[in-house]
N, C-alpha and C. Protein backbone atom coordinates (compact mmCIF):
# COMPACT_ATOMS: atom_id res chain seq x y z
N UNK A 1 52.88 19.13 156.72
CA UNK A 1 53.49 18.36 155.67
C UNK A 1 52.65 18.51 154.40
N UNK A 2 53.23 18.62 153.25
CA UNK A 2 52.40 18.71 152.07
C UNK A 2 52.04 17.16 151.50
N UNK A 3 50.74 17.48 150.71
CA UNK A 3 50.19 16.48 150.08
C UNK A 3 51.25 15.69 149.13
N UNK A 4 50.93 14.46 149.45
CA UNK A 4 51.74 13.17 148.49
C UNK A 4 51.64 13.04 146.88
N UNK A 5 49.97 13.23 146.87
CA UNK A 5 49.58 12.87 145.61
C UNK A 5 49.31 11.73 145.45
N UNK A 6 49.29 10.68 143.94
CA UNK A 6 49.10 9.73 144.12
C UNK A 6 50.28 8.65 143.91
N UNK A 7 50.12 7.54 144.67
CA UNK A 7 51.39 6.46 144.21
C UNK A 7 51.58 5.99 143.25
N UNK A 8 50.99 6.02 142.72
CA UNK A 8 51.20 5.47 140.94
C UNK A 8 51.96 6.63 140.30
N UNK A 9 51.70 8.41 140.74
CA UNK A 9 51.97 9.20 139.84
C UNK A 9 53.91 9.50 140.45
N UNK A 10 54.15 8.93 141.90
CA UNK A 10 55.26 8.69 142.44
C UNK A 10 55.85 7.80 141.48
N UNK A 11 55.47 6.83 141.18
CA UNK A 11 55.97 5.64 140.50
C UNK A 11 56.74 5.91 139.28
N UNK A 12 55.41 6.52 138.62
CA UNK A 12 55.74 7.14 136.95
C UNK A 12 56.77 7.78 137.29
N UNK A 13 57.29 8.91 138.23
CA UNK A 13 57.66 9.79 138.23
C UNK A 13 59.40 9.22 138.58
N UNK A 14 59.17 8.34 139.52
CA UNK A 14 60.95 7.48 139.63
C UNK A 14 61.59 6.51 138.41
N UNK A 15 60.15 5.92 137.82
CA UNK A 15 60.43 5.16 136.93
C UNK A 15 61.29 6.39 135.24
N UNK A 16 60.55 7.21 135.38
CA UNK A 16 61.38 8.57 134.53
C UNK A 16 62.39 8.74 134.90
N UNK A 17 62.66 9.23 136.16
CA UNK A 17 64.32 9.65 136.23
C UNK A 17 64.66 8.41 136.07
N UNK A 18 64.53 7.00 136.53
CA UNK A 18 65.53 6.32 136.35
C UNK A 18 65.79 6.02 134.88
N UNK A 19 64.91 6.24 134.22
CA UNK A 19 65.01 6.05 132.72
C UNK A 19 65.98 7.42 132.45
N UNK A 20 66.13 8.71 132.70
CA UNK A 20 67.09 9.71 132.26
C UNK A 20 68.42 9.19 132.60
N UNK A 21 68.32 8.97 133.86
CA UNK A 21 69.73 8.67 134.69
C UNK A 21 70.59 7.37 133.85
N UNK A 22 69.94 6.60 133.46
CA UNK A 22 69.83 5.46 133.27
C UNK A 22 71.41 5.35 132.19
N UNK A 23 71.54 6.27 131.27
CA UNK A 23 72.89 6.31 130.96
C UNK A 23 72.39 5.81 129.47
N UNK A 24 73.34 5.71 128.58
CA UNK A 24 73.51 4.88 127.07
C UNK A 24 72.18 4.42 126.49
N UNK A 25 71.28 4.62 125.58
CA UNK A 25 69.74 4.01 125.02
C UNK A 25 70.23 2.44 124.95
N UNK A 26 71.72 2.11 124.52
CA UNK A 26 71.62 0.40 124.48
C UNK A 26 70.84 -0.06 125.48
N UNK A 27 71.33 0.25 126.69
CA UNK A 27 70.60 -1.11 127.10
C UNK A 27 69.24 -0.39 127.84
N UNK A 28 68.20 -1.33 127.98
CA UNK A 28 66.86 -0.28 128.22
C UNK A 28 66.96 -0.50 130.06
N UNK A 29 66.13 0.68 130.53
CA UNK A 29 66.37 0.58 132.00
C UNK A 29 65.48 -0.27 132.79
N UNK A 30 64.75 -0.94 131.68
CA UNK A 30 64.09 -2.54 132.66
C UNK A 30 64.27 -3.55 132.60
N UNK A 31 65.58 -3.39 132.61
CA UNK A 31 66.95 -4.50 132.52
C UNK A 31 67.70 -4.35 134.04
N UNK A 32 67.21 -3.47 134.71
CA UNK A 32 68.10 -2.67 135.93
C UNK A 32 67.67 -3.83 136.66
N UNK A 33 68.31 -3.71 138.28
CA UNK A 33 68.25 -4.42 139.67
C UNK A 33 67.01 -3.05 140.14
N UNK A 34 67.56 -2.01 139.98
CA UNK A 34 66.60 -0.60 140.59
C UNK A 34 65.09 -0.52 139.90
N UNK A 35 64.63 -0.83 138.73
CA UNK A 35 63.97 -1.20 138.30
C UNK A 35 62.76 -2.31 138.89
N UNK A 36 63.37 -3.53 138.71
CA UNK A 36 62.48 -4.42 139.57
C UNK A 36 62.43 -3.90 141.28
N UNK A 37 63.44 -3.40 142.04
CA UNK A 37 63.10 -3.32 143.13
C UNK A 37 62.17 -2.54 143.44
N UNK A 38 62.15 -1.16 142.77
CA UNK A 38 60.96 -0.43 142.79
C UNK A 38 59.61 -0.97 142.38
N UNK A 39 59.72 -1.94 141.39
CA UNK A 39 57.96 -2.22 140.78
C UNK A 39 57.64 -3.17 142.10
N UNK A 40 58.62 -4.36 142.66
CA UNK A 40 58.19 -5.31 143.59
C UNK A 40 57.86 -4.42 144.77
N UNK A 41 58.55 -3.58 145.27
CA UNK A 41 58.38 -2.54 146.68
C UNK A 41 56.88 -2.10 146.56
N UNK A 42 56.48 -1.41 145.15
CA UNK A 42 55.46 -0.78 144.81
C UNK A 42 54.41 -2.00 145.35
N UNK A 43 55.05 -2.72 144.49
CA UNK A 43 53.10 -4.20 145.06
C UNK A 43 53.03 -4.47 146.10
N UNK A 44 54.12 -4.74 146.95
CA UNK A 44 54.16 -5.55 148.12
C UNK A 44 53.56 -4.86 149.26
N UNK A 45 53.48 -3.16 148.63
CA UNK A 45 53.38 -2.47 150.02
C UNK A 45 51.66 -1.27 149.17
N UNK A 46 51.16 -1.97 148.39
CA UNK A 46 49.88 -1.08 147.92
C UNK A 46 48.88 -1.46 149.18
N UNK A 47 48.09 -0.57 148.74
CA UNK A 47 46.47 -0.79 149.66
C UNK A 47 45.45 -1.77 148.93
N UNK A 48 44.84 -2.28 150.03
CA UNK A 48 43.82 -3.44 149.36
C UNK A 48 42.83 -3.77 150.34
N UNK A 49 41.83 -3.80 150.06
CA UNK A 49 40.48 -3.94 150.51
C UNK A 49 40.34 -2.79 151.67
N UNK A 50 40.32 -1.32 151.26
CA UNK A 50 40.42 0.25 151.57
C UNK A 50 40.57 -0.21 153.14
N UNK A 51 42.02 -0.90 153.40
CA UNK A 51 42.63 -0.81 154.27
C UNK A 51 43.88 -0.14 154.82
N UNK A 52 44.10 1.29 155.69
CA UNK A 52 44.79 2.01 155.48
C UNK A 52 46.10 1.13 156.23
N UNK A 53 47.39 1.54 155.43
CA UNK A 53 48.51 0.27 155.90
C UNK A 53 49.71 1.76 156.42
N UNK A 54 50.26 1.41 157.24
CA UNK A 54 51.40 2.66 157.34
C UNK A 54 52.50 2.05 156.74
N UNK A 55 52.96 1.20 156.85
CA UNK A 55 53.93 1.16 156.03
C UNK A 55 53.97 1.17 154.71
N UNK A 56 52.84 1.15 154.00
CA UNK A 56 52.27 1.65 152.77
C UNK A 56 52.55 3.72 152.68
N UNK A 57 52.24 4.23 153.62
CA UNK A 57 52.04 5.18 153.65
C UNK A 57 53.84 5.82 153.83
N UNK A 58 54.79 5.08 154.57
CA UNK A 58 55.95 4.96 154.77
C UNK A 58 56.47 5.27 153.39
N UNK A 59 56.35 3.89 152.71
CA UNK A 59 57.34 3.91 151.57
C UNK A 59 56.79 5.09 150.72
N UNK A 60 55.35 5.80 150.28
CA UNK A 60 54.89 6.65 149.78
C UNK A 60 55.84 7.88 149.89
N UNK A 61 56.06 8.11 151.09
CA UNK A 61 56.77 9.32 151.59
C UNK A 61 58.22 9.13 151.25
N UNK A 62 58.67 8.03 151.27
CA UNK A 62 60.26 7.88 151.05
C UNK A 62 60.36 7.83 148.83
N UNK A 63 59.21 7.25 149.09
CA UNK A 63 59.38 7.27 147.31
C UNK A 63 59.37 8.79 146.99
N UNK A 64 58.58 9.92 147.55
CA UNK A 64 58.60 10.74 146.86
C UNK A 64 59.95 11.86 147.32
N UNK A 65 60.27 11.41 148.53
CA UNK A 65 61.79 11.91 148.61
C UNK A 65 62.77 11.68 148.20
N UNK A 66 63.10 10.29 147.62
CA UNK A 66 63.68 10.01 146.75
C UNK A 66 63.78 10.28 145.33
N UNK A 67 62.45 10.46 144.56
CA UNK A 67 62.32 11.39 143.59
C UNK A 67 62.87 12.88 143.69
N UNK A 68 62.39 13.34 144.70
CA UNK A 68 62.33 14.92 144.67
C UNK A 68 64.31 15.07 144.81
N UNK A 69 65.11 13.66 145.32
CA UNK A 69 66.39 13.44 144.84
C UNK A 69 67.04 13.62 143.76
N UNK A 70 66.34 12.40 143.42
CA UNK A 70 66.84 12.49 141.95
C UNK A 70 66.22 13.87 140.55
N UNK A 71 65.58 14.05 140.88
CA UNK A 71 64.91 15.13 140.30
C UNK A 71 66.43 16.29 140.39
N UNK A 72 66.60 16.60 141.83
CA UNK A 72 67.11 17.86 141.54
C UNK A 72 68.53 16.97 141.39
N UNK A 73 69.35 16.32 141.55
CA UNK A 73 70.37 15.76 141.18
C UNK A 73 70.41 16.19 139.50
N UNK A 74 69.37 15.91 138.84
CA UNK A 74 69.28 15.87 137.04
C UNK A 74 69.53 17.52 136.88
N UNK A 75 68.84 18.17 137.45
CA UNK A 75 68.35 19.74 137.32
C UNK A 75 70.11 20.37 137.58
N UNK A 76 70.64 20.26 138.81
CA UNK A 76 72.12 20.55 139.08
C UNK A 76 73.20 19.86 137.85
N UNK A 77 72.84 19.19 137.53
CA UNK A 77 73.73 18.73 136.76
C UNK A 77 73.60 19.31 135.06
N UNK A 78 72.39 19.44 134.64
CA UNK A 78 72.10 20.50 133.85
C UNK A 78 72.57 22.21 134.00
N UNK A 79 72.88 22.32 135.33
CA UNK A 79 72.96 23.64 135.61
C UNK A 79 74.76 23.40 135.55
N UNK A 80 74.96 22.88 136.22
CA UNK A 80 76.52 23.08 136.07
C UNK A 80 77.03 22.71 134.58
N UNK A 81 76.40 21.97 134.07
CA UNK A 81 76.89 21.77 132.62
C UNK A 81 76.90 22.92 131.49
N UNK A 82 76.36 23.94 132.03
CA UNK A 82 75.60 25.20 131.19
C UNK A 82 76.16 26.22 131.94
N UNK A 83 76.72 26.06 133.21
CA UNK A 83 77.58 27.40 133.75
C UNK A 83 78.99 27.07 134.36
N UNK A 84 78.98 25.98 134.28
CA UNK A 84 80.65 25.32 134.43
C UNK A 84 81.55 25.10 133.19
N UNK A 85 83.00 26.00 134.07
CA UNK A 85 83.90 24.89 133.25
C UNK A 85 84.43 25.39 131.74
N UNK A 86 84.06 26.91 131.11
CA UNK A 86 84.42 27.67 130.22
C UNK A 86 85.49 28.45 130.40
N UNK A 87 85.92 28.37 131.24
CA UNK A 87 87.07 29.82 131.62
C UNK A 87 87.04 31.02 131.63
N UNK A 88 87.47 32.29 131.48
CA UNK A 88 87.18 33.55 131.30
C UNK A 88 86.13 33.64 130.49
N UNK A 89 85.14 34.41 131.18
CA UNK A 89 84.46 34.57 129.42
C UNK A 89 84.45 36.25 129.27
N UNK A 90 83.92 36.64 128.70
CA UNK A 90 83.89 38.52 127.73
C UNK A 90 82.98 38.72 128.97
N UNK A 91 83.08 40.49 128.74
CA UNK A 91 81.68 40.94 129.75
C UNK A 91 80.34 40.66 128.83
N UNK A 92 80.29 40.90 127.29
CA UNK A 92 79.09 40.89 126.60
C UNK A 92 78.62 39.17 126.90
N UNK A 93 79.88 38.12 126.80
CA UNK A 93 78.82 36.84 127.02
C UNK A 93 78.70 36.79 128.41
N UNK A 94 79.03 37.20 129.60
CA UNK A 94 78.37 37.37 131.01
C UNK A 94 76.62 37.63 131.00
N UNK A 95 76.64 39.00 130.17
CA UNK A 95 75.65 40.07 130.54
C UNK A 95 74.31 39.25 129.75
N UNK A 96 75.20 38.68 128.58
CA UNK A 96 73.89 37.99 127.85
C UNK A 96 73.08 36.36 128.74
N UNK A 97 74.52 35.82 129.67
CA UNK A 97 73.75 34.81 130.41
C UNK A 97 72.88 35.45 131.07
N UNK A 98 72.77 36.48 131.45
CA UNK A 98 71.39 37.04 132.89
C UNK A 98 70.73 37.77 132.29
N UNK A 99 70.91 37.82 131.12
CA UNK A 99 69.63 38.65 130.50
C UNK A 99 69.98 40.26 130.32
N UNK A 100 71.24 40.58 129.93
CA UNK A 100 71.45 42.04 130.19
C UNK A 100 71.69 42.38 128.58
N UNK A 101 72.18 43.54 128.34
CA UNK A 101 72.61 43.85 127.11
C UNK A 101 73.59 45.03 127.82
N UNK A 102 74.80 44.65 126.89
CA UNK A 102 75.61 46.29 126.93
C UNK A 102 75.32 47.17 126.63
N UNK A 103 75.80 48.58 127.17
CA UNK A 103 75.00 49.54 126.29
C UNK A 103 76.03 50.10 125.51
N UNK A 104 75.95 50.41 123.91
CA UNK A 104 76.47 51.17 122.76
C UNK A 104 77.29 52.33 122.86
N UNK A 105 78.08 52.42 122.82
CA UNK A 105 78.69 53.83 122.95
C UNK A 105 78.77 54.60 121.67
N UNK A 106 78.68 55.88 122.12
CA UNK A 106 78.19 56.52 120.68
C UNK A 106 79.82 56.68 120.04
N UNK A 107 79.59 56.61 118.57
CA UNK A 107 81.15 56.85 117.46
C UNK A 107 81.04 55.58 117.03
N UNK A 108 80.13 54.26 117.46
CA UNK A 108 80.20 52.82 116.77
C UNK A 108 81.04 51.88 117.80
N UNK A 109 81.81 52.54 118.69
CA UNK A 109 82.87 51.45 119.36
C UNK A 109 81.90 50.89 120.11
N UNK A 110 82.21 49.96 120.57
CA UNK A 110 81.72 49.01 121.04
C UNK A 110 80.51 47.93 120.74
């Protein structure tokens, strides 16, 4: 299993997407129900007096799978927004999404 990292940097890291996800700048996202549940989950279940807790270690692992959720949820949705949903397109705007170039035919055509 790979390294966790740290819980705080889990934290930062859900507390971000939920701030992307979060929809409209009106209203701010520590106004949410998801919001407080995550900061209260976070305290209730930290380490204290370098006592190792598993269910501390539990939610660690589920927090960062849940990130690594929402993370690529944002990433797919960027991706389909940028390759979905145009209709036909030309071969020159194909070739230019992947990085190609047409090649010139000599007399100017093309």
């Amino acid at each position: 299993m790979a390294a966790l990292g740290s819980p705080l940097r889990t934290l930062r890291g859900l507390l971000r997407e939920l701030r992307l996800a979060s929809g409209p700048p009106g209203r701010p996202y520590r106004d949410t129900a998801a919001y407080r549940h995550l900061l209260a989950a976070f305290r209730a279940h930290r380490v204290t007096s370098e006592k190792l807790c598993r269910a501390q270690q539990e939610l660690h692992f589920q927090a960062a799978t849940y990130l690594c959720l929402l993370r690529s949820v944002r990433h797919l949705a960027a991706l389909h927004h940028e390759y979905h949903g145009r209709g036909e397109r030309s071969p020159e705007e194909v070739a230019g999404l992947v990085g190609f170039r047409l090649p010139q035919q000599p007399g100017g055509k093309g």
